[in-house]
ModelCIF file with pLDDT and N, C-alpha, C, O atoms, coordinates in Angstrom:
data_MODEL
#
_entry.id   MODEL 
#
_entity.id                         1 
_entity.type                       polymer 
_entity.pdbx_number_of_molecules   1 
#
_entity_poly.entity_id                      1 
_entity_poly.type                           'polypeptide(L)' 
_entity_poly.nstd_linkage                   no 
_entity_poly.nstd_monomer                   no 
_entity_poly.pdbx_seq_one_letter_code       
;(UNK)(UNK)(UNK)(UNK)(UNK)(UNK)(UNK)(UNK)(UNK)(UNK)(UNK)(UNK)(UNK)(UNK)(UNK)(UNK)
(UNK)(UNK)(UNK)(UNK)(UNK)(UNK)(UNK)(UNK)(UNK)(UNK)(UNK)(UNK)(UNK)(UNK)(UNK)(UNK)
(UNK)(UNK)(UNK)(UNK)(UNK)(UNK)(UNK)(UNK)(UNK)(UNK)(UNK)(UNK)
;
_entity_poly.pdbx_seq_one_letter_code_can   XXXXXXXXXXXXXXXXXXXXXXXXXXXXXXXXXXXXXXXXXXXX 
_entity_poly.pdbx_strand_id                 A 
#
loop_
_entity_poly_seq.entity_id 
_entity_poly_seq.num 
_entity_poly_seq.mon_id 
_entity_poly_seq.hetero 
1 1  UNK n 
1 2  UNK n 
1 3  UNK n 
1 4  UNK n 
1 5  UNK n 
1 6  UNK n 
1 7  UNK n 
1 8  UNK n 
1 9  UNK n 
1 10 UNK n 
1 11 UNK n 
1 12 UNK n 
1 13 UNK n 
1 14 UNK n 
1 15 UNK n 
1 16 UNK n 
1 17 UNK n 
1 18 UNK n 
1 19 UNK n 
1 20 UNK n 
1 21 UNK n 
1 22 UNK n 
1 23 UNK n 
1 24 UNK n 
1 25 UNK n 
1 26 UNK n 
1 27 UNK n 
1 28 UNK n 
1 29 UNK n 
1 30 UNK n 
1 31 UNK n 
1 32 UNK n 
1 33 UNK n 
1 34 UNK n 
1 35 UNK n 
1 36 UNK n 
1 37 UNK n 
1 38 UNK n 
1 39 UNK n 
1 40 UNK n 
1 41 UNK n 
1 42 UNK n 
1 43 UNK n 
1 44 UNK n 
#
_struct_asym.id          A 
_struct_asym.entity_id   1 
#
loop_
_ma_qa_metric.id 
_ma_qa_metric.mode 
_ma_qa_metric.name 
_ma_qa_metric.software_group_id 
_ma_qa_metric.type 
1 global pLDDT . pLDDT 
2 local  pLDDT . pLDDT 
#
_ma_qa_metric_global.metric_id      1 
_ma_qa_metric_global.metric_value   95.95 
_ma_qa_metric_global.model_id       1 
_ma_qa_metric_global.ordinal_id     1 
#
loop_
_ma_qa_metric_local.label_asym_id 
_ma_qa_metric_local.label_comp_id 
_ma_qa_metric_local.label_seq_id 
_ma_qa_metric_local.metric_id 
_ma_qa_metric_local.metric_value 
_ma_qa_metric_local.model_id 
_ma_qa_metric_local.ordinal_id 
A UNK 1  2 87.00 1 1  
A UNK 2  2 90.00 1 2  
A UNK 3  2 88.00 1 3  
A UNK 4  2 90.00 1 4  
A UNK 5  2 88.00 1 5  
A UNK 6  2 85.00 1 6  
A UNK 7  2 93.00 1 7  
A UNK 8  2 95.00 1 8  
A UNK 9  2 96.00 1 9  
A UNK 10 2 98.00 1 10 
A UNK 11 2 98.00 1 11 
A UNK 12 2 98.00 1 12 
A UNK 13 2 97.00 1 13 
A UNK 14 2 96.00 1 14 
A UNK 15 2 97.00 1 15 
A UNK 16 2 98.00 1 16 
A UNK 17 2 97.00 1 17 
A UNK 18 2 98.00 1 18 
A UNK 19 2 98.00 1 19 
A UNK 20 2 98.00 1 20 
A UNK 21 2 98.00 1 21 
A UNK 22 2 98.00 1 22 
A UNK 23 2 98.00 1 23 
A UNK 24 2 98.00 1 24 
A UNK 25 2 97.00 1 25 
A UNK 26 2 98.00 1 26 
A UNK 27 2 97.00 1 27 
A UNK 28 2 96.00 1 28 
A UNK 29 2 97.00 1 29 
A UNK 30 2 97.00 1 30 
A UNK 31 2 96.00 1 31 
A UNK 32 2 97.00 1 32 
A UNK 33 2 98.00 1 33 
A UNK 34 2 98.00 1 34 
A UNK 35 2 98.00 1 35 
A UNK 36 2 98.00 1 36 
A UNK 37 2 98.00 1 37 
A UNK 38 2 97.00 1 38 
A UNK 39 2 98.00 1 39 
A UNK 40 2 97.00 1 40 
A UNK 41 2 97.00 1 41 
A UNK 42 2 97.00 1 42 
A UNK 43 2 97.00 1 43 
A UNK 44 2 97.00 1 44 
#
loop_
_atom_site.group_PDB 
_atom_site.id 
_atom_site.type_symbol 
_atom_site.label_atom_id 
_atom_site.label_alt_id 
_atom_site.label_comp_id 
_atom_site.label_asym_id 
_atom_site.label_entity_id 
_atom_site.label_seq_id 
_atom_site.pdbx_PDB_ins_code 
_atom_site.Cartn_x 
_atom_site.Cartn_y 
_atom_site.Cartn_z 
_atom_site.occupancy 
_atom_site.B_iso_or_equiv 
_atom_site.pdbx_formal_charge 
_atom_site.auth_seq_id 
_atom_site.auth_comp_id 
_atom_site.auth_asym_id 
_atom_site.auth_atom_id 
_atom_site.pdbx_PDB_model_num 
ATOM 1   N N  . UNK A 1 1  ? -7.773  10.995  -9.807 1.00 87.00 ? 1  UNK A N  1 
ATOM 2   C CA . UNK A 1 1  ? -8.744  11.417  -8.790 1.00 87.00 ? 1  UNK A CA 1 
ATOM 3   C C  . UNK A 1 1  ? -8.170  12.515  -7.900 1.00 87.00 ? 1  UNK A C  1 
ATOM 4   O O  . UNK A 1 1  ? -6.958  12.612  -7.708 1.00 87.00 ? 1  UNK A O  1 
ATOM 5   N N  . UNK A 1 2  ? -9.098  13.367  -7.345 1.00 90.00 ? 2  UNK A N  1 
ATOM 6   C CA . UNK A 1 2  ? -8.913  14.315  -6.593 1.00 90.00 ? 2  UNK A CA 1 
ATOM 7   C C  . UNK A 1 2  ? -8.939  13.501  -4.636 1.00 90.00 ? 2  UNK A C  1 
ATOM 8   O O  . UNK A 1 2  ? -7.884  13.472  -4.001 1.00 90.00 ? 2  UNK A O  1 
ATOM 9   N N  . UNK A 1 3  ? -9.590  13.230  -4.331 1.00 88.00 ? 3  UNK A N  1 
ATOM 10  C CA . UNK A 1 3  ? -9.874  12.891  -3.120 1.00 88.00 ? 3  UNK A CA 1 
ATOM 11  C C  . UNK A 1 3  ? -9.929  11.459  -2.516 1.00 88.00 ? 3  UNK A C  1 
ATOM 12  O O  . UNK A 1 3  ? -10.294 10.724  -3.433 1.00 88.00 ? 3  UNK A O  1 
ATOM 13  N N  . UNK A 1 4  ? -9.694  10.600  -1.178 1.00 90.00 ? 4  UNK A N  1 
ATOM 14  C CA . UNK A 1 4  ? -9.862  9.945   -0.911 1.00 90.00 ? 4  UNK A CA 1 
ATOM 15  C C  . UNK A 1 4  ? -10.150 9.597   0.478  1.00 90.00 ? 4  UNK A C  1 
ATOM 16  O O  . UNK A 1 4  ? -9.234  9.575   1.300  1.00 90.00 ? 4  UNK A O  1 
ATOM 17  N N  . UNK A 1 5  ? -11.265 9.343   0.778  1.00 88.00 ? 5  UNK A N  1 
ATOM 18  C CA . UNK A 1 5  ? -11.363 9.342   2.304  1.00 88.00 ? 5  UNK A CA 1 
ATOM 19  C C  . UNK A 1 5  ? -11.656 10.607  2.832  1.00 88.00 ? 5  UNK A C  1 
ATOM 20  O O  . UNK A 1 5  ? -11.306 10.718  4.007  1.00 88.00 ? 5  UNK A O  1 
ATOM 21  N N  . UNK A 1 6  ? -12.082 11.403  2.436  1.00 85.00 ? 6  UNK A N  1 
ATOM 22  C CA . UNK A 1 6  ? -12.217 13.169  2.676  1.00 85.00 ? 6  UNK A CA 1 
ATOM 23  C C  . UNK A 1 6  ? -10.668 13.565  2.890  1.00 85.00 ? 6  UNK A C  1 
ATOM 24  O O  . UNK A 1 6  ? -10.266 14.359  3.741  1.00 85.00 ? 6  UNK A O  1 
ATOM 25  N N  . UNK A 1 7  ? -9.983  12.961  2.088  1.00 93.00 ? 7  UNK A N  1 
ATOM 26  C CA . UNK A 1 7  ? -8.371  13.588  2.188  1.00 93.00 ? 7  UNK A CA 1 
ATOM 27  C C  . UNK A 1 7  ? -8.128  13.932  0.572  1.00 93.00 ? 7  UNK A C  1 
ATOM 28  O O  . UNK A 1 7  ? -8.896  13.653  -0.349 1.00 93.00 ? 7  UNK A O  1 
ATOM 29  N N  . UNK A 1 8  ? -6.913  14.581  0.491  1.00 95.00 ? 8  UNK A N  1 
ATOM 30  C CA . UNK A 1 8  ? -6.239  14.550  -0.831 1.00 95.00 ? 8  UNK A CA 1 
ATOM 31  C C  . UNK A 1 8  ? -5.858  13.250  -1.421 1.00 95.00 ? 8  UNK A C  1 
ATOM 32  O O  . UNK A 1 8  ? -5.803  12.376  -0.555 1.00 95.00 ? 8  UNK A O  1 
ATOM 33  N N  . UNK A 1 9  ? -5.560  12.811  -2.683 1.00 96.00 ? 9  UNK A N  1 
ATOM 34  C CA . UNK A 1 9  ? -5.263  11.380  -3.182 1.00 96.00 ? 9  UNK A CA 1 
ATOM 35  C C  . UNK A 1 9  ? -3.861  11.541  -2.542 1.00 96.00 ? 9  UNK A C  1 
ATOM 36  O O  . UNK A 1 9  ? -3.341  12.573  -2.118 1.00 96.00 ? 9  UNK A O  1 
ATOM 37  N N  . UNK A 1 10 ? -3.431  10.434  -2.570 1.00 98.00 ? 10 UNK A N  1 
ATOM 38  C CA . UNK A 1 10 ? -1.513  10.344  -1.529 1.00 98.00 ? 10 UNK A CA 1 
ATOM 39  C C  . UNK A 1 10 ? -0.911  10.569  -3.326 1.00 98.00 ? 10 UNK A C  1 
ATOM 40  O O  . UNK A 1 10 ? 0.022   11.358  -3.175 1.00 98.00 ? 10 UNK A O  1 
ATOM 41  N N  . UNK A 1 11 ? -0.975  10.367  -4.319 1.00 98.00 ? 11 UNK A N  1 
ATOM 42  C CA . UNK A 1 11 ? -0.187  10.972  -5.263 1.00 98.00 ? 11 UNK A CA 1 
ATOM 43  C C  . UNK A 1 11 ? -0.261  12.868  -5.424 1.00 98.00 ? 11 UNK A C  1 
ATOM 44  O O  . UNK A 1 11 ? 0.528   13.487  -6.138 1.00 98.00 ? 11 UNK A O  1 
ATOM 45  N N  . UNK A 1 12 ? -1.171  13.411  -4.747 1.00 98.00 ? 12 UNK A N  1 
ATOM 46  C CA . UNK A 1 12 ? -1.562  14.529  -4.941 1.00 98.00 ? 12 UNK A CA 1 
ATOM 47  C C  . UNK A 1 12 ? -0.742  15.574  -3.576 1.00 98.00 ? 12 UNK A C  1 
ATOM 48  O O  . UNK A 1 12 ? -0.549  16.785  -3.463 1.00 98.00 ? 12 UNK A O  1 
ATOM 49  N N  . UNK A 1 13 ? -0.371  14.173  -2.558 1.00 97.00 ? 13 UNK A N  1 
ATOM 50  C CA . UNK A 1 13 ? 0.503   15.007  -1.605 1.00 97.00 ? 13 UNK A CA 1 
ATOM 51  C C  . UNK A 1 13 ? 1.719   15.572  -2.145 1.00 97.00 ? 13 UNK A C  1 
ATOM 52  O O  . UNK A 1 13 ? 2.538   14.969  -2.839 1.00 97.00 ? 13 UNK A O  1 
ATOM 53  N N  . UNK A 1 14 ? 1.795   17.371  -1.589 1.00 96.00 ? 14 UNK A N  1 
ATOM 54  C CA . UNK A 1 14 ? 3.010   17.324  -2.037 1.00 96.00 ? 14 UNK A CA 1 
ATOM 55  C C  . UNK A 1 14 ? 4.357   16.495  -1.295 1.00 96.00 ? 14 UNK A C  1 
ATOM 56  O O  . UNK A 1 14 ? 4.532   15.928  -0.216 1.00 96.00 ? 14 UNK A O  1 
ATOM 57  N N  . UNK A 1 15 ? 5.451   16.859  -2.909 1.00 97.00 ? 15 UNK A N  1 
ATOM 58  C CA . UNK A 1 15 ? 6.489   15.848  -2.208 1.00 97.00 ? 15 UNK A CA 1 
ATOM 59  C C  . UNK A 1 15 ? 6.164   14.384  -2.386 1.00 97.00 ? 15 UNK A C  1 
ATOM 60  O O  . UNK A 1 15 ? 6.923   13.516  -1.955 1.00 97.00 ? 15 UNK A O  1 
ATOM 61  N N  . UNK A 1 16 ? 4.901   14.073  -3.095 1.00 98.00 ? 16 UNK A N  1 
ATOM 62  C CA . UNK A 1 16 ? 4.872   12.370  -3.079 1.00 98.00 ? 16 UNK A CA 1 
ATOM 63  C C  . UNK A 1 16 ? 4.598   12.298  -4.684 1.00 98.00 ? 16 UNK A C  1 
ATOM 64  O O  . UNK A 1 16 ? 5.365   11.629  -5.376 1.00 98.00 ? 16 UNK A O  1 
ATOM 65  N N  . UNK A 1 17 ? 3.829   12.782  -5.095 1.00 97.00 ? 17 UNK A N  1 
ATOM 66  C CA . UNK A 1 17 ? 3.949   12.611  -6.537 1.00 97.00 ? 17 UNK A CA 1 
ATOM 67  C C  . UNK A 1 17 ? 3.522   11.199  -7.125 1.00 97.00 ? 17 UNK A C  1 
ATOM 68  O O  . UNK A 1 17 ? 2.538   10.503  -6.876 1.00 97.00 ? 17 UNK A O  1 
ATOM 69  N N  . UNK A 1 18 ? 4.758   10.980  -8.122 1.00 98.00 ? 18 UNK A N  1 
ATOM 70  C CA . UNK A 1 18 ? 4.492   9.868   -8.900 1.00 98.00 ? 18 UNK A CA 1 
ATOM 71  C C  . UNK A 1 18 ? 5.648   8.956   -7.760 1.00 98.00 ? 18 UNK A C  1 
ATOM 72  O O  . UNK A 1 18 ? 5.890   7.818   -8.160 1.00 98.00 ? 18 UNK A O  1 
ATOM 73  N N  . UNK A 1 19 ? 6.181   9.263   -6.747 1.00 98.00 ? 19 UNK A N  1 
ATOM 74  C CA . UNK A 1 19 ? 6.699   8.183   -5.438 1.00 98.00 ? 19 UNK A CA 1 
ATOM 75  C C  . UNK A 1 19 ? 5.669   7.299   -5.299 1.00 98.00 ? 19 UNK A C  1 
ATOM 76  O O  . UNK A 1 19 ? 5.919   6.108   -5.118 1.00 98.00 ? 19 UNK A O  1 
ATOM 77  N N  . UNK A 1 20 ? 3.879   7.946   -5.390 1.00 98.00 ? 20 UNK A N  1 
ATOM 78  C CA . UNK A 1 20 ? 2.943   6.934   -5.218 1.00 98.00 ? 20 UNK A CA 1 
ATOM 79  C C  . UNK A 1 20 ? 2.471   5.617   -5.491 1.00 98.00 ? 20 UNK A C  1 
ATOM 80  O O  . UNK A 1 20 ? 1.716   4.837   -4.910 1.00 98.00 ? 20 UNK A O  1 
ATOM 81  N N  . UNK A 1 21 ? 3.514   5.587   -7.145 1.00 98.00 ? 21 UNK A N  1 
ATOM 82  C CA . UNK A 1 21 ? 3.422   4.618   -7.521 1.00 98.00 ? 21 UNK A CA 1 
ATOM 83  C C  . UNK A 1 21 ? 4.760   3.227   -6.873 1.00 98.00 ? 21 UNK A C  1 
ATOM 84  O O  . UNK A 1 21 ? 4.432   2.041   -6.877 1.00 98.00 ? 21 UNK A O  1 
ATOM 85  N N  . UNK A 1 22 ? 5.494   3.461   -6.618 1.00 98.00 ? 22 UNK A N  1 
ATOM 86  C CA . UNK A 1 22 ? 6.112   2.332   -6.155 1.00 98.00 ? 22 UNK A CA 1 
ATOM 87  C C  . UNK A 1 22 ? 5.625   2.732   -4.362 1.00 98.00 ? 22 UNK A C  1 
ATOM 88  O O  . UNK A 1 22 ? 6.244   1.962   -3.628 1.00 98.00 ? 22 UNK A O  1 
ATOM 89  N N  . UNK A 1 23 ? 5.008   3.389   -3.808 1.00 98.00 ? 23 UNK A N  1 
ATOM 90  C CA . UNK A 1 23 ? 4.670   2.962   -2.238 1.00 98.00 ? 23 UNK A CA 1 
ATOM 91  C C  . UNK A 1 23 ? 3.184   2.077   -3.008 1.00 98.00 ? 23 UNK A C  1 
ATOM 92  O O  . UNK A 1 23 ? 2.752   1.274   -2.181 1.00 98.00 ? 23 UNK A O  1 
ATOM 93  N N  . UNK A 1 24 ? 2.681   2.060   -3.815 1.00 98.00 ? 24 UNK A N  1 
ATOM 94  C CA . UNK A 1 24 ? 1.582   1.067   -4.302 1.00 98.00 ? 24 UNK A CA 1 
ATOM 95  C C  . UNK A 1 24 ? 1.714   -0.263  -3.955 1.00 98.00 ? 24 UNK A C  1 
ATOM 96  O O  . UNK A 1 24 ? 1.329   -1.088  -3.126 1.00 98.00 ? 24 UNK A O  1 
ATOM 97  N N  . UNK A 1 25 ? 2.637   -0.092  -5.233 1.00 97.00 ? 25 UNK A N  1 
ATOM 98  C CA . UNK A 1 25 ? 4.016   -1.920  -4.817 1.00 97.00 ? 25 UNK A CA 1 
ATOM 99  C C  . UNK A 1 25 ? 4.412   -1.960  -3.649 1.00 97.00 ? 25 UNK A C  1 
ATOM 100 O O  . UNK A 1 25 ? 4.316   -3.123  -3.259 1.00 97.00 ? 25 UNK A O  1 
ATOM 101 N N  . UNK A 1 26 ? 4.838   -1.256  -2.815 1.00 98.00 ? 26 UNK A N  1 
ATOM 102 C CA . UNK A 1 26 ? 5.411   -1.296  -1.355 1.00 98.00 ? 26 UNK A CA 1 
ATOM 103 C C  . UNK A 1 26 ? 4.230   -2.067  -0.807 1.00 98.00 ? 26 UNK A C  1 
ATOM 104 O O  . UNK A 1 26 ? 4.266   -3.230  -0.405 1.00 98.00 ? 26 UNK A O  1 
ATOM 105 N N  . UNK A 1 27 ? 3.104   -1.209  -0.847 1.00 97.00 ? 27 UNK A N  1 
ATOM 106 C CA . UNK A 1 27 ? 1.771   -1.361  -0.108 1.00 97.00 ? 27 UNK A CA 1 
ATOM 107 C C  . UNK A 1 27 ? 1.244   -3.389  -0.373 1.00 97.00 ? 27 UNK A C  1 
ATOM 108 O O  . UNK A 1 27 ? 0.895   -4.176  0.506  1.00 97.00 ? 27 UNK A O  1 
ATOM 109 N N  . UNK A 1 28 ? 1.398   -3.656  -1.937 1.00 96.00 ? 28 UNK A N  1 
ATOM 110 C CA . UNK A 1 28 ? 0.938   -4.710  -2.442 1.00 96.00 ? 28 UNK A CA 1 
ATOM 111 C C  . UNK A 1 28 ? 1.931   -5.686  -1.939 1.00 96.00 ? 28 UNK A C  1 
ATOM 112 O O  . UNK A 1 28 ? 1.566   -6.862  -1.904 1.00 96.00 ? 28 UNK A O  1 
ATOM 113 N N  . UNK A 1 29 ? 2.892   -5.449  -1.622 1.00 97.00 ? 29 UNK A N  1 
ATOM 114 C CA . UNK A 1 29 ? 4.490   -6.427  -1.125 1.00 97.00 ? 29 UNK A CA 1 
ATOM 115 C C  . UNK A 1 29 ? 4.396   -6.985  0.464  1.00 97.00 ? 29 UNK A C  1 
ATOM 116 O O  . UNK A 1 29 ? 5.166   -7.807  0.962  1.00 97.00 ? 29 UNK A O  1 
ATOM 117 N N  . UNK A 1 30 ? 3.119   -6.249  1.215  1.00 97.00 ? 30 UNK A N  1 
ATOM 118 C CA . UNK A 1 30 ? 3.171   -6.465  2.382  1.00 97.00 ? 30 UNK A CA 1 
ATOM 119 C C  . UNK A 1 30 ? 2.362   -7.651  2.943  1.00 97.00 ? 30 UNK A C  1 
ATOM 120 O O  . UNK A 1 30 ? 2.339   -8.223  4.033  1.00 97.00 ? 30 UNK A O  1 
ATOM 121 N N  . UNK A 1 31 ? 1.329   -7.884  1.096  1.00 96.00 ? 31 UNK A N  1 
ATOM 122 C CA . UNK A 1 31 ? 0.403   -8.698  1.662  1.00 96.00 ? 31 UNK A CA 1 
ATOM 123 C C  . UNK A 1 31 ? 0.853   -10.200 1.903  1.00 96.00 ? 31 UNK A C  1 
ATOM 124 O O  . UNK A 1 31 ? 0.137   -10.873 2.646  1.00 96.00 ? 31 UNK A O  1 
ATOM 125 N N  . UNK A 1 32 ? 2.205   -10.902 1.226  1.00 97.00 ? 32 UNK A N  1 
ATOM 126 C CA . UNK A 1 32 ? 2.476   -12.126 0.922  1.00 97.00 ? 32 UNK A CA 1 
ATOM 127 C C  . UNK A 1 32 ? 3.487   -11.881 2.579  1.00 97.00 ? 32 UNK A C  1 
ATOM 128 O O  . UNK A 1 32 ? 4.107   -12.767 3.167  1.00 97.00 ? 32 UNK A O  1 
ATOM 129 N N  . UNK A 1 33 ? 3.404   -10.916 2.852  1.00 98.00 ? 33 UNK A N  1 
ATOM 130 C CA . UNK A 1 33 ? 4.995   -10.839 4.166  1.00 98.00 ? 33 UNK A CA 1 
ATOM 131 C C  . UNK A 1 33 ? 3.765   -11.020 5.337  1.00 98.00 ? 33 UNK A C  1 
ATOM 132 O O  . UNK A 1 33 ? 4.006   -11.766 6.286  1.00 98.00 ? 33 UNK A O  1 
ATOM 133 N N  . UNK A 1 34 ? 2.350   -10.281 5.254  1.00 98.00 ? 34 UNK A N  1 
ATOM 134 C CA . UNK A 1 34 ? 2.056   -10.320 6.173  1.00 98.00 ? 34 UNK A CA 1 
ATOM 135 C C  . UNK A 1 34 ? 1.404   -11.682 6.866  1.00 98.00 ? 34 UNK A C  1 
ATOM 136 O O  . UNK A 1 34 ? 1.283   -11.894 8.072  1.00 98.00 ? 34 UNK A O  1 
ATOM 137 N N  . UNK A 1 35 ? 0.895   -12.816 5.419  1.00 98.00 ? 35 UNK A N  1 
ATOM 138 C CA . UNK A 1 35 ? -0.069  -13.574 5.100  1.00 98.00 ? 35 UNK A CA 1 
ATOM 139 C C  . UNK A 1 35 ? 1.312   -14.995 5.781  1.00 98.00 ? 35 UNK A C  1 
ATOM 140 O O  . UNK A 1 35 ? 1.087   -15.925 6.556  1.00 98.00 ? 35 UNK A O  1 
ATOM 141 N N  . UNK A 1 36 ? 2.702   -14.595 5.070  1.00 98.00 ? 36 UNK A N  1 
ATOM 142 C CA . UNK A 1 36 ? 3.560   -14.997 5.826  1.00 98.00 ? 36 UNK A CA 1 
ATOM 143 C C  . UNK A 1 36 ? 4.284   -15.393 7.192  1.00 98.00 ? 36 UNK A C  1 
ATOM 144 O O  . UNK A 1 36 ? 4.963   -16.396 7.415  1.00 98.00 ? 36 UNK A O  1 
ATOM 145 N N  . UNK A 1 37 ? 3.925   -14.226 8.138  1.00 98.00 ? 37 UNK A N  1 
ATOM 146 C CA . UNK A 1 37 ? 3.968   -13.762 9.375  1.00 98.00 ? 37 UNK A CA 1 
ATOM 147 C C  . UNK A 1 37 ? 3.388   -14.922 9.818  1.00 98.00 ? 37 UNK A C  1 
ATOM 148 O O  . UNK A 1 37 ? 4.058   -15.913 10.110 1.00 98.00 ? 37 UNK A O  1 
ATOM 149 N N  . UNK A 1 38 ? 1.816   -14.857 9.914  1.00 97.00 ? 38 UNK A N  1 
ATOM 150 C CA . UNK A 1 38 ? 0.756   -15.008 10.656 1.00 97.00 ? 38 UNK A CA 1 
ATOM 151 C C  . UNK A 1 38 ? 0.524   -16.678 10.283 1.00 97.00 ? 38 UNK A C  1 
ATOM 152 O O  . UNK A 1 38 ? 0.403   -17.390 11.280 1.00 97.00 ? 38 UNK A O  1 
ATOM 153 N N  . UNK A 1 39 ? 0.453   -17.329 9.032  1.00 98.00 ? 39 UNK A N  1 
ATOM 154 C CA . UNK A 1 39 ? -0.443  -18.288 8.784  1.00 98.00 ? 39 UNK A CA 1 
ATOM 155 C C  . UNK A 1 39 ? 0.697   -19.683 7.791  1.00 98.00 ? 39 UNK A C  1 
ATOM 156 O O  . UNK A 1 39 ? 0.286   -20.706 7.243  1.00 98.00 ? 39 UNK A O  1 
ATOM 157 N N  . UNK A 1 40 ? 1.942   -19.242 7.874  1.00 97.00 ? 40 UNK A N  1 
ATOM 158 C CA . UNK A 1 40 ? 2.899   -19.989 7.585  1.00 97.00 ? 40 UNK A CA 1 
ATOM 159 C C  . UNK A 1 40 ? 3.009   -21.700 8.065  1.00 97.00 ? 40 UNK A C  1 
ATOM 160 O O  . UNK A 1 40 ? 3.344   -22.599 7.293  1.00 97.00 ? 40 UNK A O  1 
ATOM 161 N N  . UNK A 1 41 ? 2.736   -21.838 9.144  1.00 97.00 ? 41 UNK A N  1 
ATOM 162 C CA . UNK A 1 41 ? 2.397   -23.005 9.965  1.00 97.00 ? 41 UNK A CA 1 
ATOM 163 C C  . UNK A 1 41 ? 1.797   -23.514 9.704  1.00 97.00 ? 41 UNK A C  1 
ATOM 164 O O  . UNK A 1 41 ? 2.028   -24.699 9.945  1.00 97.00 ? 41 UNK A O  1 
ATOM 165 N N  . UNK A 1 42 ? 0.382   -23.187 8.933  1.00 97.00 ? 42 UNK A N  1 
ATOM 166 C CA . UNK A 1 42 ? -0.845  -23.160 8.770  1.00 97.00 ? 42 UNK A CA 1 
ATOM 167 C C  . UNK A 1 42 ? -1.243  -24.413 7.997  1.00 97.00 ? 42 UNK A C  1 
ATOM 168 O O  . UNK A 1 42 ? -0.331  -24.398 7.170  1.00 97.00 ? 42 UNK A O  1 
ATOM 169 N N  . UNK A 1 43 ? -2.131  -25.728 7.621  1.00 97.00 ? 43 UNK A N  1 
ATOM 170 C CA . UNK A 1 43 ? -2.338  -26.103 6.989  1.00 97.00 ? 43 UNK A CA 1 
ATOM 171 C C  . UNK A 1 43 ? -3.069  -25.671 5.542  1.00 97.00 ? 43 UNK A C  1 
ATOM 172 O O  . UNK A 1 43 ? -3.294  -26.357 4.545  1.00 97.00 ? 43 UNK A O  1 
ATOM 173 N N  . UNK A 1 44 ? -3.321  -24.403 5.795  1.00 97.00 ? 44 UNK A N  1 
ATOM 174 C CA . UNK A 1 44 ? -4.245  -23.515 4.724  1.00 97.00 ? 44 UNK A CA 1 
ATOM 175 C C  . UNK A 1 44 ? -3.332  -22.522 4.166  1.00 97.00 ? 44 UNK A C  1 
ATOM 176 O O  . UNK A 1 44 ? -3.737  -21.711 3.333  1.00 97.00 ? 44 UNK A O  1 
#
């Protein structure tokens, strides 16, 4: 894809490239840390 959000795709920035693909994983790694953070205590 060309566009996202009326921006360039973040693989299309220069300087980021195919980096896009592991800030993906970065991005997907945050959800178990964040879900962690917050709701650990949690009975749910």
């Amino acid at each position: 894809s060309h566009t996202r959000r009326g921006q360039p795709c973040w693989f299309r920035v220069p300087k980021v490239g195919m980096i896009a693909v592991n800030d993906g994983i970065l991005l997907r790694n945050h959800i178990p840390r964040i879900l962690k953070k917050h709701f650990r205590q949690k009975n749910y």
